[in-house]
PDB file of N, CA and C in Angstrom:
ATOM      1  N   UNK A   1     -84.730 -17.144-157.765  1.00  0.00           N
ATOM      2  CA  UNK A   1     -83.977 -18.385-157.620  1.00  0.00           C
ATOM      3  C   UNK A   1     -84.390 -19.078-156.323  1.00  0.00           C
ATOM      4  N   UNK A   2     -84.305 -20.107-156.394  1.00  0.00           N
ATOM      5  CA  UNK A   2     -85.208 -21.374-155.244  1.00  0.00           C
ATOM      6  C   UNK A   2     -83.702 -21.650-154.118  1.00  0.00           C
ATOM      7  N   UNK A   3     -83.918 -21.637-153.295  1.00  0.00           N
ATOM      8  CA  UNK A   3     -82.823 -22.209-151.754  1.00  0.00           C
ATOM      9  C   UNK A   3     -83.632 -23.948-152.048  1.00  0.00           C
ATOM     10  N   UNK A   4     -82.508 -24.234-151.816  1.00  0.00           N
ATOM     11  CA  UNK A   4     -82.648 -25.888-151.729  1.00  0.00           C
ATOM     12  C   UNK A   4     -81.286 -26.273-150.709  1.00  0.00           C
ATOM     13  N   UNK A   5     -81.924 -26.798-149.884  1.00  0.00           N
ATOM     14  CA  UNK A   5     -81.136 -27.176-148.793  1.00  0.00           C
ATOM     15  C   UNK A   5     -81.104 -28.879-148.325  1.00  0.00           C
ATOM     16  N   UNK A   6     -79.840 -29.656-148.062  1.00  0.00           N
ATOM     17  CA  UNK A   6     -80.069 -30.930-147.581  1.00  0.00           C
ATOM     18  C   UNK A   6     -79.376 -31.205-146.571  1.00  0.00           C
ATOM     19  N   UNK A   7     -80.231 -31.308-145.817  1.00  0.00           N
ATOM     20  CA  UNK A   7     -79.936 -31.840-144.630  1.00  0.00           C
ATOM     21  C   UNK A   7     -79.318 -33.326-144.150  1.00  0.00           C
ATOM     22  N   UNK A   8     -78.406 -33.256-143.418  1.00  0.00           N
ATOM     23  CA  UNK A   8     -78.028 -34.616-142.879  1.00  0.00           C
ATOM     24  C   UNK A   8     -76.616 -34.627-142.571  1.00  0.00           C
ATOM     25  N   UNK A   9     -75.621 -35.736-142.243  1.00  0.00           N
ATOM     26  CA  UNK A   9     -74.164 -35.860-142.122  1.00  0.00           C
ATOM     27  C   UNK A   9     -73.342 -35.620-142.909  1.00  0.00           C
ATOM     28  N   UNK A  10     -73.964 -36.541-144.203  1.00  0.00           N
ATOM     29  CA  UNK A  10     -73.090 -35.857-145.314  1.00  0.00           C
ATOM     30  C   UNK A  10     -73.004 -37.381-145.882  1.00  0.00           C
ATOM     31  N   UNK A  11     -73.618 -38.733-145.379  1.00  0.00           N
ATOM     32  CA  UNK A  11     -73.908 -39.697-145.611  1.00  0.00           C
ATOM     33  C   UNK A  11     -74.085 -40.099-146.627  1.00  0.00           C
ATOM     34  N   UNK A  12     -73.892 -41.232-147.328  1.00  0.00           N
ATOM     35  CA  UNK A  12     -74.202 -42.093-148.689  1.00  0.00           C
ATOM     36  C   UNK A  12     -75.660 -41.566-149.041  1.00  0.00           C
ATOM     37  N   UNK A  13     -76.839 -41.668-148.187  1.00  0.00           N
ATOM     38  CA  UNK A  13     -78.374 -41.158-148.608  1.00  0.00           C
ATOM     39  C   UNK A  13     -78.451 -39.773-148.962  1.00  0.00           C
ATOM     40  N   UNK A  14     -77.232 -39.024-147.920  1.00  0.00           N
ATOM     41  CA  UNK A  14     -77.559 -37.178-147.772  1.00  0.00           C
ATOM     42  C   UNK A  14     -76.991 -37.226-149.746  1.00  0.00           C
ATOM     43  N   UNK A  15     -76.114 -37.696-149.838  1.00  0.00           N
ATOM     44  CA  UNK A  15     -75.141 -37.383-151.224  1.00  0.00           C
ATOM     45  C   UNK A  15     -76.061 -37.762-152.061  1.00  0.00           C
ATOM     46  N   UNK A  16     -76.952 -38.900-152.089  1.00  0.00           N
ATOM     47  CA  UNK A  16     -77.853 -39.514-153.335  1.00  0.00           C
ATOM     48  C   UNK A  16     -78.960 -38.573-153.362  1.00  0.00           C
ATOM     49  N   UNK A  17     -79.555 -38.065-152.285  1.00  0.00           N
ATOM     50  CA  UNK A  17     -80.477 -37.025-152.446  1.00  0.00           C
ATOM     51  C   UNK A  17     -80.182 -35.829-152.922  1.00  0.00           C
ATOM     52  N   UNK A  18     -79.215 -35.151-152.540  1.00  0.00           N
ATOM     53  CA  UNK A  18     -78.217 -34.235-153.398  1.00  0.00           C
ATOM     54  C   UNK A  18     -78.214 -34.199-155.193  1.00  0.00           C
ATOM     55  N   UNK A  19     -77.712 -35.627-155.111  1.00  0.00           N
ATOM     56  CA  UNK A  19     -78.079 -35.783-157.044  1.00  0.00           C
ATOM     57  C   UNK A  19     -79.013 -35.854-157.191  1.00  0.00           C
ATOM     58  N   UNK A  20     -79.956 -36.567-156.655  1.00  0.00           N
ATOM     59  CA  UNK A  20     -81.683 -36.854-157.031  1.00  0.00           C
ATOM     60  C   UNK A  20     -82.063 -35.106-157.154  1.00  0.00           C
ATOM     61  N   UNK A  21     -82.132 -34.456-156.335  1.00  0.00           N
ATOM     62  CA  UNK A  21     -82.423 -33.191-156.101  1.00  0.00           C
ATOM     63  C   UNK A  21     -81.692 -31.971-157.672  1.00  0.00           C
ATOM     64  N   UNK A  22     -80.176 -32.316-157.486  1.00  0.00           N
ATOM     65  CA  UNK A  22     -79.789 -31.601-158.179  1.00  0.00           C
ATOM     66  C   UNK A  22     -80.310 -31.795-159.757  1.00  0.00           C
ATOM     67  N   UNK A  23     -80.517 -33.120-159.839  1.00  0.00           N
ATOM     68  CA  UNK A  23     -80.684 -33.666-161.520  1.00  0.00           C
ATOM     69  C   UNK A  23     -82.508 -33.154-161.543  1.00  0.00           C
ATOM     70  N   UNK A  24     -82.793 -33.069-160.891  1.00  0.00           N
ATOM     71  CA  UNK A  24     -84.485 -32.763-161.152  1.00  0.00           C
ATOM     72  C   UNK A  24     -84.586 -31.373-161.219  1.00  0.00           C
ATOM     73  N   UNK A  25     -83.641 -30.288-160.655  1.00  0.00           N
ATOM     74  CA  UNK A  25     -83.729 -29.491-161.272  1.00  0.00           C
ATOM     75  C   UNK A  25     -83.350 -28.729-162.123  1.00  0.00           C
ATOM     76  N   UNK A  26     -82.341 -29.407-162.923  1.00  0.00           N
ATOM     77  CA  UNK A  26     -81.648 -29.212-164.501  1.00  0.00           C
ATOM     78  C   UNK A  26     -82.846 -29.398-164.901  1.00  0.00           C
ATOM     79  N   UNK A  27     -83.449 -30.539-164.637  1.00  0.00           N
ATOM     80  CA  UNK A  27     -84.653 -30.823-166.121  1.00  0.00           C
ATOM     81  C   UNK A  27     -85.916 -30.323-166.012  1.00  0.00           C
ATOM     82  N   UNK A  28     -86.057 -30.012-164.917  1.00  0.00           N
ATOM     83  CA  UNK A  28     -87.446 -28.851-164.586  1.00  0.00           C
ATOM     84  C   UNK A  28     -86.389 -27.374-165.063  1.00  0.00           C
ATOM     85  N   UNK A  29     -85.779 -27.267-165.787  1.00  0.00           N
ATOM     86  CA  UNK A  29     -85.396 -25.686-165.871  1.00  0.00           C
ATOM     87  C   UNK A  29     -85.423 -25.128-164.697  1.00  0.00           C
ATOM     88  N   UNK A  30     -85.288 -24.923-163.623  1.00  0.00           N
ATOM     89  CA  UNK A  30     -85.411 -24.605-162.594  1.00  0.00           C
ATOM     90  C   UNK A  30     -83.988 -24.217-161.801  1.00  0.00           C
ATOM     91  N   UNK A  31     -84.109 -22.474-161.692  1.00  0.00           N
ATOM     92  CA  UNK A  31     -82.600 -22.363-160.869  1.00  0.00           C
ATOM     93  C   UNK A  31     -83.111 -22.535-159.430  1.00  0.00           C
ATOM     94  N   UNK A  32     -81.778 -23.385-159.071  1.00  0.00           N
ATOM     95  CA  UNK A  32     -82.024 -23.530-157.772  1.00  0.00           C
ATOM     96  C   UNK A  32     -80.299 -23.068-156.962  1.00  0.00           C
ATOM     97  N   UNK A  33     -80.493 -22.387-155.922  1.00  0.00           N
ATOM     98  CA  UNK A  33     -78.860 -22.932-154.646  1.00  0.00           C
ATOM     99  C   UNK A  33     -78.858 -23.817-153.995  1.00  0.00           C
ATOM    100  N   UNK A  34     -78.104 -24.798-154.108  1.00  0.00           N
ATOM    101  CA  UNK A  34     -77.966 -25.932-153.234  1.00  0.00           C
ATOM    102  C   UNK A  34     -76.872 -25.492-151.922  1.00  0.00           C
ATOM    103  N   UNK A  35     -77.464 -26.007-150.895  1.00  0.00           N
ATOM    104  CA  UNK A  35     -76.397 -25.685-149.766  1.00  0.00           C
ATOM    105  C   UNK A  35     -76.686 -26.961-149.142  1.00  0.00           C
ATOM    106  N   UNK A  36     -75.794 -27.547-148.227  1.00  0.00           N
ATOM    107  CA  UNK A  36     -75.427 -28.648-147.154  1.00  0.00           C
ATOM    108  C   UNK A  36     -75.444 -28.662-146.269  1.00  0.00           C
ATOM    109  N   UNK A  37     -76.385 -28.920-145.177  1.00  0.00           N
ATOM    110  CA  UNK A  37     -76.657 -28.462-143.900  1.00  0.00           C
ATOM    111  C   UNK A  37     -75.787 -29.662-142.990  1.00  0.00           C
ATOM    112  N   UNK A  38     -74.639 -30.028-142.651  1.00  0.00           N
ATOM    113  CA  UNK A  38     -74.555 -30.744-141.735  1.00  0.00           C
ATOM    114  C   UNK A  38     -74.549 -30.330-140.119  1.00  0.00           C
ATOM    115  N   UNK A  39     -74.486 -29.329-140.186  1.00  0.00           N
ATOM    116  CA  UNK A  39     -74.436 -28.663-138.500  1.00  0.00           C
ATOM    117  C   UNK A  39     -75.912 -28.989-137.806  1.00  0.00           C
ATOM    118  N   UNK A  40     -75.616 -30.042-136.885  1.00  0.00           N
ATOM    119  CA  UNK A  40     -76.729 -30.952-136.223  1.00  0.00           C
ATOM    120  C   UNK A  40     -78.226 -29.730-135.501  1.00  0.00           C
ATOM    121  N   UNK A  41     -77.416 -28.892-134.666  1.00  0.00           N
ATOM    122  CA  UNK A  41     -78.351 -27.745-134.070  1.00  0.00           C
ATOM    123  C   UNK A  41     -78.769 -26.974-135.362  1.00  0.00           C
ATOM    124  N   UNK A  42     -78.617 -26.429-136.463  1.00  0.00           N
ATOM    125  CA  UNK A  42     -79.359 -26.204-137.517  1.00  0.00           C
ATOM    126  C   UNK A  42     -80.309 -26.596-138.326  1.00  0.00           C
ATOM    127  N   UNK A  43     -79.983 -28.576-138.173  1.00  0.00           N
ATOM    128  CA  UNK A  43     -80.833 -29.231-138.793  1.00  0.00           C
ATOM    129  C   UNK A  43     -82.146 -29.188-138.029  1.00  0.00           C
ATOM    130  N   UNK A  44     -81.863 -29.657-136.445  1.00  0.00           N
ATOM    131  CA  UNK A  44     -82.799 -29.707-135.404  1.00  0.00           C
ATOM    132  C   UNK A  44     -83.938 -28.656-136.104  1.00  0.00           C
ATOM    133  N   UNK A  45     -83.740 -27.371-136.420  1.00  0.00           N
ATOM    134  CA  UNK A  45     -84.024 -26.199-136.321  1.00  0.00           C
ATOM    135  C   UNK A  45     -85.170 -26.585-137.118  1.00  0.00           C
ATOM    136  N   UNK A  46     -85.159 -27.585-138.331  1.00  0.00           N
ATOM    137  CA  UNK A  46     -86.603 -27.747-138.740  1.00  0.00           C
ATOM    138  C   UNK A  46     -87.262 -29.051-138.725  1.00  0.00           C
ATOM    139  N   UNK A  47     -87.182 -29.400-137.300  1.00  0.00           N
ATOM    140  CA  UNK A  47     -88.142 -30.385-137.056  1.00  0.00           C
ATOM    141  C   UNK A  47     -87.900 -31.778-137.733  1.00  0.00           C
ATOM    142  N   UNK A  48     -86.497 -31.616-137.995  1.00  0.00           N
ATOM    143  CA  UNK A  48     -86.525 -33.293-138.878  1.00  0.00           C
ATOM    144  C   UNK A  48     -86.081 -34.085-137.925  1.00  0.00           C
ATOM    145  N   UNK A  49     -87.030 -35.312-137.886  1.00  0.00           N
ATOM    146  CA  UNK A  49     -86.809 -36.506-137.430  1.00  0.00           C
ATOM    147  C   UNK A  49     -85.890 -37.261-137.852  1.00  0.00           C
ATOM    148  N   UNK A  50     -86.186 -37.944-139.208  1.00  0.00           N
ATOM    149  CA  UNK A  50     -84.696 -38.599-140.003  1.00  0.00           C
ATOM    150  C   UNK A  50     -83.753 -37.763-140.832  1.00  0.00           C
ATOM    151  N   UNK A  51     -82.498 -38.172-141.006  1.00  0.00           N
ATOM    152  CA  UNK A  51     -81.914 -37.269-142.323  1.00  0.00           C
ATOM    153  C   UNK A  51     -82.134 -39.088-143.323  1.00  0.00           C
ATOM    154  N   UNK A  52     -81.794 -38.137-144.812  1.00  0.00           N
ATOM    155  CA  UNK A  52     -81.389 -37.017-145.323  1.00  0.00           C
ATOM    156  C   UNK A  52     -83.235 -36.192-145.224  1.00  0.00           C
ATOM    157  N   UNK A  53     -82.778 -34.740-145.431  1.00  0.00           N
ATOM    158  CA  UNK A  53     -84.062 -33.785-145.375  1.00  0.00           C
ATOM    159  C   UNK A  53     -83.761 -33.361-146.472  1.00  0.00           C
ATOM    160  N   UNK A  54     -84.746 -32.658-147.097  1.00  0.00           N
ATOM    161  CA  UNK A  54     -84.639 -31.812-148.256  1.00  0.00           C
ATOM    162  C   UNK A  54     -85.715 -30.316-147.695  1.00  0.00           C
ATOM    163  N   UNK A  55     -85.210 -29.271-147.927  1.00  0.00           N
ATOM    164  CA  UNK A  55     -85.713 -28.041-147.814  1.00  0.00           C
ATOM    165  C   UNK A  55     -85.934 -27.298-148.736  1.00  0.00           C
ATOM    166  N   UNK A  56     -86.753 -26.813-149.590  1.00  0.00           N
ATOM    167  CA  UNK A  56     -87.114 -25.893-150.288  1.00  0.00           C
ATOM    168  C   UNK A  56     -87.756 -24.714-149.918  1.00  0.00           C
ATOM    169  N   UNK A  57     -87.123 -23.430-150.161  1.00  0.00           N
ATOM    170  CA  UNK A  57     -87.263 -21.931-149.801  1.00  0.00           C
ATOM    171  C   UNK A  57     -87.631 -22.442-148.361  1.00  0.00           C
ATOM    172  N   UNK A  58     -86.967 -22.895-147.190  1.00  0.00           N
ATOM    173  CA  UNK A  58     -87.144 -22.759-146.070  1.00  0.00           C
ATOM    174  C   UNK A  58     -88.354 -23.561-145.611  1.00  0.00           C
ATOM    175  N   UNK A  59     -89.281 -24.600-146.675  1.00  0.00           N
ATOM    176  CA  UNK A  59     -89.846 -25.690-146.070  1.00  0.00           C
ATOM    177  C   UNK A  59     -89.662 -27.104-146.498  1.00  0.00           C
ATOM    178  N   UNK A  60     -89.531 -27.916-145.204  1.00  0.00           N
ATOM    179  CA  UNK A  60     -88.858 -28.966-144.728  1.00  0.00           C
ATOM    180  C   UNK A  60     -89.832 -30.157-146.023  1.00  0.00           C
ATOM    181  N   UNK A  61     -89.873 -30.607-147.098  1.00  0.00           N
ATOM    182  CA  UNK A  61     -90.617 -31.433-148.209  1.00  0.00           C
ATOM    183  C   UNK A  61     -90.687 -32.778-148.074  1.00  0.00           C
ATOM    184  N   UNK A  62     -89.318 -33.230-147.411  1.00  0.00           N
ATOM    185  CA  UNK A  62     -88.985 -34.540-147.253  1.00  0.00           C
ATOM    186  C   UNK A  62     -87.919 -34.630-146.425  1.00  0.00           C
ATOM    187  N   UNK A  63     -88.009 -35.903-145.170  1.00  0.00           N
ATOM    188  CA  UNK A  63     -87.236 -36.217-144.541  1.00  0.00           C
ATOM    189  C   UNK A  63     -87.071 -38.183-144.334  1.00  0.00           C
ATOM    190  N   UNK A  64     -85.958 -38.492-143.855  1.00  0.00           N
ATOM    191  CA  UNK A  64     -85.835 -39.795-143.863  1.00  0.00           C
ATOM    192  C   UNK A  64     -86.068 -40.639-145.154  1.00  0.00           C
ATOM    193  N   UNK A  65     -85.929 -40.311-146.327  1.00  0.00           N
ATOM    194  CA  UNK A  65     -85.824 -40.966-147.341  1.00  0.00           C
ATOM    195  C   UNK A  65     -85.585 -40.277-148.460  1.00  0.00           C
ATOM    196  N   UNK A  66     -85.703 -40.886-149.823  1.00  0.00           N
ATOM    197  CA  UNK A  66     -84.818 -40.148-151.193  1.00  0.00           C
ATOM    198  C   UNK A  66     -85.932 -40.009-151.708  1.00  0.00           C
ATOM    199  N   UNK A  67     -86.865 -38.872-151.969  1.00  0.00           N
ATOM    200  CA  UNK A  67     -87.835 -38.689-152.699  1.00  0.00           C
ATOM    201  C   UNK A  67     -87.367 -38.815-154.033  1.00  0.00           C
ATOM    202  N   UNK A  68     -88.543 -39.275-155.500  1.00  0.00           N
ATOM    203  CA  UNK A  68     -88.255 -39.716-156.743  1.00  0.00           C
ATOM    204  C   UNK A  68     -87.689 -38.432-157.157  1.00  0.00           C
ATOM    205  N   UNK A  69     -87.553 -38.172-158.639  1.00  0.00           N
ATOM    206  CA  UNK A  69     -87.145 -37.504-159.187  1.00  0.00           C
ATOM    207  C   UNK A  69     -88.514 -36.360-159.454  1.00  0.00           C
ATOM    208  N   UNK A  70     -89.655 -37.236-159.492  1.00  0.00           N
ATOM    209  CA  UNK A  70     -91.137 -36.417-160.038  1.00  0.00           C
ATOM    210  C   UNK A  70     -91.368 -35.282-158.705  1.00  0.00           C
ATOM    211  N   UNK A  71     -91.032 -36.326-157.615  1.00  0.00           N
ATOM    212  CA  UNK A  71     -91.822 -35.515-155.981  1.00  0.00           C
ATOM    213  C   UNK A  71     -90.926 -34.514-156.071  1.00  0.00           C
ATOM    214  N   UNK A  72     -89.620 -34.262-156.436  1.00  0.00           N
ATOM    215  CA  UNK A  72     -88.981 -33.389-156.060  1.00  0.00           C
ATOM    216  C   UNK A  72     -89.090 -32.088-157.440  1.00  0.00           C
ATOM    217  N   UNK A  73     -89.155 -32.311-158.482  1.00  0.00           N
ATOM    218  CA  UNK A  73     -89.323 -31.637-159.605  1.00  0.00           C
ATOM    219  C   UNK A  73     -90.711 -30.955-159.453  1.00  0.00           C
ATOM    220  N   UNK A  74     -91.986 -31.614-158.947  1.00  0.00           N
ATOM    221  CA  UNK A  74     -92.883 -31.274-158.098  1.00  0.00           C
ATOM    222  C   UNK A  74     -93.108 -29.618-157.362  1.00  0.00           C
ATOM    223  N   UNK A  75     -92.234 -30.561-156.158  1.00  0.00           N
ATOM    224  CA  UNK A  75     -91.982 -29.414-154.869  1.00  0.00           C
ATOM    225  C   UNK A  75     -91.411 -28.191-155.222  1.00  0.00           C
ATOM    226  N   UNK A  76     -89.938 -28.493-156.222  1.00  0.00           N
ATOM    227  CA  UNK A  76     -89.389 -27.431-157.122  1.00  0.00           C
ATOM    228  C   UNK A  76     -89.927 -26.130-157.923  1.00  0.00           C
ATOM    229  N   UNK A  77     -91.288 -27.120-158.286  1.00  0.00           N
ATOM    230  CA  UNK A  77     -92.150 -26.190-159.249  1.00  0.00           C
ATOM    231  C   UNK A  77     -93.626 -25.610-158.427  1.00  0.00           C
ATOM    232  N   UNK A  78     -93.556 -26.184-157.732  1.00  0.00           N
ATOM    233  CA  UNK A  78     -94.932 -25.512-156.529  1.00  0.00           C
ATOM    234  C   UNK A  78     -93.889 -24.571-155.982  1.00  0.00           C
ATOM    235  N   UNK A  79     -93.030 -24.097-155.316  1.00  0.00           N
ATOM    236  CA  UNK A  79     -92.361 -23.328-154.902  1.00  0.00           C
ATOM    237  C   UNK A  79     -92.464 -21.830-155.350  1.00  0.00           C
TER     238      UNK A  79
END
């Protein structure tokens, strides 16, 4: 099973990436855990410049914007 992690406040973008994320991997068949990183010194921890971030198994894929549904179904499946 895949760690999928999103980073950010908890913001209108952090939440849309959340669904973007979550809905791409229903349809890639793909189990994933979603967890919510808002604790700022944790986020630091991987180098993200903007939120929202997206993390898969512990690497940082995307930061500062809502990757599509493909980039992330993608990353999901290279994993």
């Amino acid at each position: 099973m895949l760690t999928v992690k999103i980073l950010g406040s908890g913001c209108a973008n952090c939440r849309k990436l959340e669904a973007v994320a979550r809905e791409a991997a229903t349809e890639a068949g793909v189990q994933a855990e979603f967890f919510k990183i808002t604790d700022m010194q944790t986020i630091m921890a991987y180098d993200l410049l903007s939120t929202p971030g997206l993390v898969i198994n512990e690497k940082l894929v995307a930061s500062g914007r809502i990757p599509s549904k493909a980039d992330v179904q993608g990353w999901l499946q290279a994993a």
